[in-house]
N, C-alpha and C. Protein backbone atom coordinates (compact mmCIF):
# COMPACT_ATOMS: atom_id res chain seq x y z
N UNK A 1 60.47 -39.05 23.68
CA UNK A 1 61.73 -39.69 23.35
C UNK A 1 62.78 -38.61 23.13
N UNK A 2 63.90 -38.79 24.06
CA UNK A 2 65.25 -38.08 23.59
C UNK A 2 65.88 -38.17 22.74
N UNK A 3 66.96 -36.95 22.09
CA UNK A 3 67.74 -37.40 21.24
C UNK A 3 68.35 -39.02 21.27
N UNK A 4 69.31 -38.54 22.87
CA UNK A 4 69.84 -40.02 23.19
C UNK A 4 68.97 -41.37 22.94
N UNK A 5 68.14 -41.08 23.55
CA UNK A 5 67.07 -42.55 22.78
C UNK A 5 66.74 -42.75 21.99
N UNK A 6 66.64 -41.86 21.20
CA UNK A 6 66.31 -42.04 19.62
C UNK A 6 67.74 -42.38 18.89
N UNK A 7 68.84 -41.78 19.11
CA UNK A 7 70.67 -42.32 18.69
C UNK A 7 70.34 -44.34 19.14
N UNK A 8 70.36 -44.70 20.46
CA UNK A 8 70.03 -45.18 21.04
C UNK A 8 69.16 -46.77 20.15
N UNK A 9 68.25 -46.51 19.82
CA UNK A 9 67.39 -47.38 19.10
C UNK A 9 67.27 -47.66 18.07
N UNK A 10 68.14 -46.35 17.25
CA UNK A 10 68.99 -46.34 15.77
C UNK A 10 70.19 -47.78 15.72
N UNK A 11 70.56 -46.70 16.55
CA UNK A 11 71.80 -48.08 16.84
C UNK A 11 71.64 -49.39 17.24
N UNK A 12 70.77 -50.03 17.81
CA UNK A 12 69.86 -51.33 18.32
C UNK A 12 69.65 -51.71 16.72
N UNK A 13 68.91 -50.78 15.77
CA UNK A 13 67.76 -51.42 14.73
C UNK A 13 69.34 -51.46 13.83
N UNK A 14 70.15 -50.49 13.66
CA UNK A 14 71.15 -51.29 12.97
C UNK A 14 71.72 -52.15 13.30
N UNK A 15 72.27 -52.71 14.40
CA UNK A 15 72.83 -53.80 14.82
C UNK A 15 72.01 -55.20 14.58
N UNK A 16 70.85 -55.06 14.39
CA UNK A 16 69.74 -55.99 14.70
C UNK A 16 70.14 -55.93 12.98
N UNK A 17 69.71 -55.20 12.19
CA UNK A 17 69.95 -55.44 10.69
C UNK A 17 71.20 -56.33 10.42
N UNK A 18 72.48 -55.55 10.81
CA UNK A 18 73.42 -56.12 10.52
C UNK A 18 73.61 -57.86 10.61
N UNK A 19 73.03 -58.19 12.01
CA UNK A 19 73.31 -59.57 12.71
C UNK A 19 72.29 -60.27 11.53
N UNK A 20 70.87 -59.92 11.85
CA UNK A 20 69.67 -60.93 10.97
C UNK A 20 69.88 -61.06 9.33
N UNK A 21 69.97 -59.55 9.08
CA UNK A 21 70.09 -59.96 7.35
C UNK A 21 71.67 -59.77 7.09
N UNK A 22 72.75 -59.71 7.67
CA UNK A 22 73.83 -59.47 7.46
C UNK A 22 74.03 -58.20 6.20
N UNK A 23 73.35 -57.33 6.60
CA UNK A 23 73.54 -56.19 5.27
C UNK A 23 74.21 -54.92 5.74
N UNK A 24 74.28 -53.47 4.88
CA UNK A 24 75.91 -53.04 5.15
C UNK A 24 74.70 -51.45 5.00
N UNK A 25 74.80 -50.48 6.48
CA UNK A 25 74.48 -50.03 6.58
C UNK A 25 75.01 -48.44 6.42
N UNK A 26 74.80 -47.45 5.38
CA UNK A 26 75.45 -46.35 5.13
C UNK A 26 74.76 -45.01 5.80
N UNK A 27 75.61 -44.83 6.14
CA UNK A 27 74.70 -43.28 6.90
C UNK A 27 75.71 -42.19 6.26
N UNK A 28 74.62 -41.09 5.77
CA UNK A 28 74.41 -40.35 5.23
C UNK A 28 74.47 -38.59 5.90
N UNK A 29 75.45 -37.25 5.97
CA UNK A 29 75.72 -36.47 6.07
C UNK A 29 73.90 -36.11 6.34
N UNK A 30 73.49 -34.93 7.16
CA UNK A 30 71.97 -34.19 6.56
C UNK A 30 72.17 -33.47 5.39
N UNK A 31 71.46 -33.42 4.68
CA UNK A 31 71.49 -32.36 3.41
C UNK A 31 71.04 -31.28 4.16
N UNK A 32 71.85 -30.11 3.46
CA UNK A 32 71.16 -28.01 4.12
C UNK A 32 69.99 -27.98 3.55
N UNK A 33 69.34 -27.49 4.17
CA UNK A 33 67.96 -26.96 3.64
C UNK A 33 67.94 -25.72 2.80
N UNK A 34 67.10 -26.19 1.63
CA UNK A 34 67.42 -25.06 0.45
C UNK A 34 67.61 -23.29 1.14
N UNK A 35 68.10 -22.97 0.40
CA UNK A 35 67.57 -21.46 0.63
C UNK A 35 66.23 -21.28 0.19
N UNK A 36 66.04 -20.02 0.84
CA UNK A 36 64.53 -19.12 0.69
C UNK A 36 64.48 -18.50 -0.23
N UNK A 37 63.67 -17.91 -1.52
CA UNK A 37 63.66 -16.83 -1.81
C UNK A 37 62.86 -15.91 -1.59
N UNK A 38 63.19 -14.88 -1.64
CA UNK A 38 61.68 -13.86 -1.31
C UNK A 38 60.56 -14.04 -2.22
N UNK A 39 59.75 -13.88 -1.42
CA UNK A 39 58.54 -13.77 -2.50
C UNK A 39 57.93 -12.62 -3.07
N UNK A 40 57.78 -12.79 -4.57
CA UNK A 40 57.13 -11.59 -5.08
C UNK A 40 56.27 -11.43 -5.68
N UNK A 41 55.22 -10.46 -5.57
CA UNK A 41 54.21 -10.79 -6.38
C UNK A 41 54.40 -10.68 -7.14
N UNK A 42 53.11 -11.05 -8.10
CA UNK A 42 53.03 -10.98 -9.83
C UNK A 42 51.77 -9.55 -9.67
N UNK A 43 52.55 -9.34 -10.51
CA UNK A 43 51.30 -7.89 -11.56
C UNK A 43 50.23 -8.23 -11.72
N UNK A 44 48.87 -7.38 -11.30
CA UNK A 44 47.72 -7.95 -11.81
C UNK A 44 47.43 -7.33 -12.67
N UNK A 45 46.00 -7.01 -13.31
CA UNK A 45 46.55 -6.72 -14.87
C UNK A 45 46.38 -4.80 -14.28
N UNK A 46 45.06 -5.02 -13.06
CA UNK A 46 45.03 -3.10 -12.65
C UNK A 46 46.67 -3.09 -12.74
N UNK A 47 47.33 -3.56 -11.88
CA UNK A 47 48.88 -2.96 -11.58
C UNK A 47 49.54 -2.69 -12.93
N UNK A 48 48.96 -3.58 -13.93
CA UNK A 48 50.16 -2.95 -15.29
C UNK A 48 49.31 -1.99 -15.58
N UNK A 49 47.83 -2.02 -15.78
CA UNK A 49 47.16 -0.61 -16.53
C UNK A 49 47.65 0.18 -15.64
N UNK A 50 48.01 0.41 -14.51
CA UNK A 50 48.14 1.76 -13.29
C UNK A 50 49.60 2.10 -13.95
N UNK A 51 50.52 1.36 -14.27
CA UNK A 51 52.11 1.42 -14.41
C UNK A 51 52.02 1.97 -15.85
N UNK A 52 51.03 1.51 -17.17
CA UNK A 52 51.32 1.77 -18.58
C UNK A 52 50.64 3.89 -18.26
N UNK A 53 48.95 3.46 -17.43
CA UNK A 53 49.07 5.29 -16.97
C UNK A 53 50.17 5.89 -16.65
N UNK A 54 50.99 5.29 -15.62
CA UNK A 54 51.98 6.53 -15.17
C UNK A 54 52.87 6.54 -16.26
N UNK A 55 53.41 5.60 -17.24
CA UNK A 55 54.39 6.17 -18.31
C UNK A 55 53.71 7.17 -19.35
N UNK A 56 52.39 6.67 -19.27
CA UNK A 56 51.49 7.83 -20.64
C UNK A 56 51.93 9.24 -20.00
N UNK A 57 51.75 9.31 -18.53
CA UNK A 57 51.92 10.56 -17.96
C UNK A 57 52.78 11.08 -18.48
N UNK A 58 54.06 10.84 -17.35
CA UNK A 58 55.43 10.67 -17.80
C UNK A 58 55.77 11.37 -19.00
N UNK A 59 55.21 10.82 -19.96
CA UNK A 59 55.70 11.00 -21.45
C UNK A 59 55.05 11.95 -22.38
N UNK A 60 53.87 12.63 -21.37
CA UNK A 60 52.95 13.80 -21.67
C UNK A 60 53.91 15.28 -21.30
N UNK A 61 54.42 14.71 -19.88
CA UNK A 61 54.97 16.05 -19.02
C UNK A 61 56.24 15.82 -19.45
N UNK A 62 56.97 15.27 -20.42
CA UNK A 62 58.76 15.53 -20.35
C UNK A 62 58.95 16.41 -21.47
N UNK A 63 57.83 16.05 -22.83
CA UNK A 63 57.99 17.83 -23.84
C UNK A 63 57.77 19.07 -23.18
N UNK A 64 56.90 18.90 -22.37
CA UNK A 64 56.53 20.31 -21.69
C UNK A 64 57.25 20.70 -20.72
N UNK A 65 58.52 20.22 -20.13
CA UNK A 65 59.34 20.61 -19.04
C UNK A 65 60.73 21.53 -19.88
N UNK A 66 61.04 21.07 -20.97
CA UNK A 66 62.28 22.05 -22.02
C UNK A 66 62.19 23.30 -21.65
């Protein structure tokens, strides 16, 4: 089925509404599709123990650099 036929049979099933139940048909703009966000991981707990090591480092070697 084509667009056109599918416009096409829209328009039939509303007309057919309108005539049988006499009711009042509103059409509606598309809504945008949300945005994306990136995805990010979450920390596992190795990744924070690996991250709390490198600040212990860090904070070993910055007295000793003066």
């Amino acid at each position: 089925m084509t667009k056109d036929e599918l416009r096409a049979e829209l328009e039939r099933q509303e007309q057919r509404y309108k005539d049988v139940y006499g009711g009042e048909v509103t059409t509606y703009a598309a809504q945008p599709e949300p945005e994306r966000k990136p995805w990010r991981k979450r920390a596992s707990l190795l990744d924070q123990a690996f991250a709390q090591e490198i600040q212990k480092i860090e904070q070993e070697l910055k007295p000793e650099e003066p």
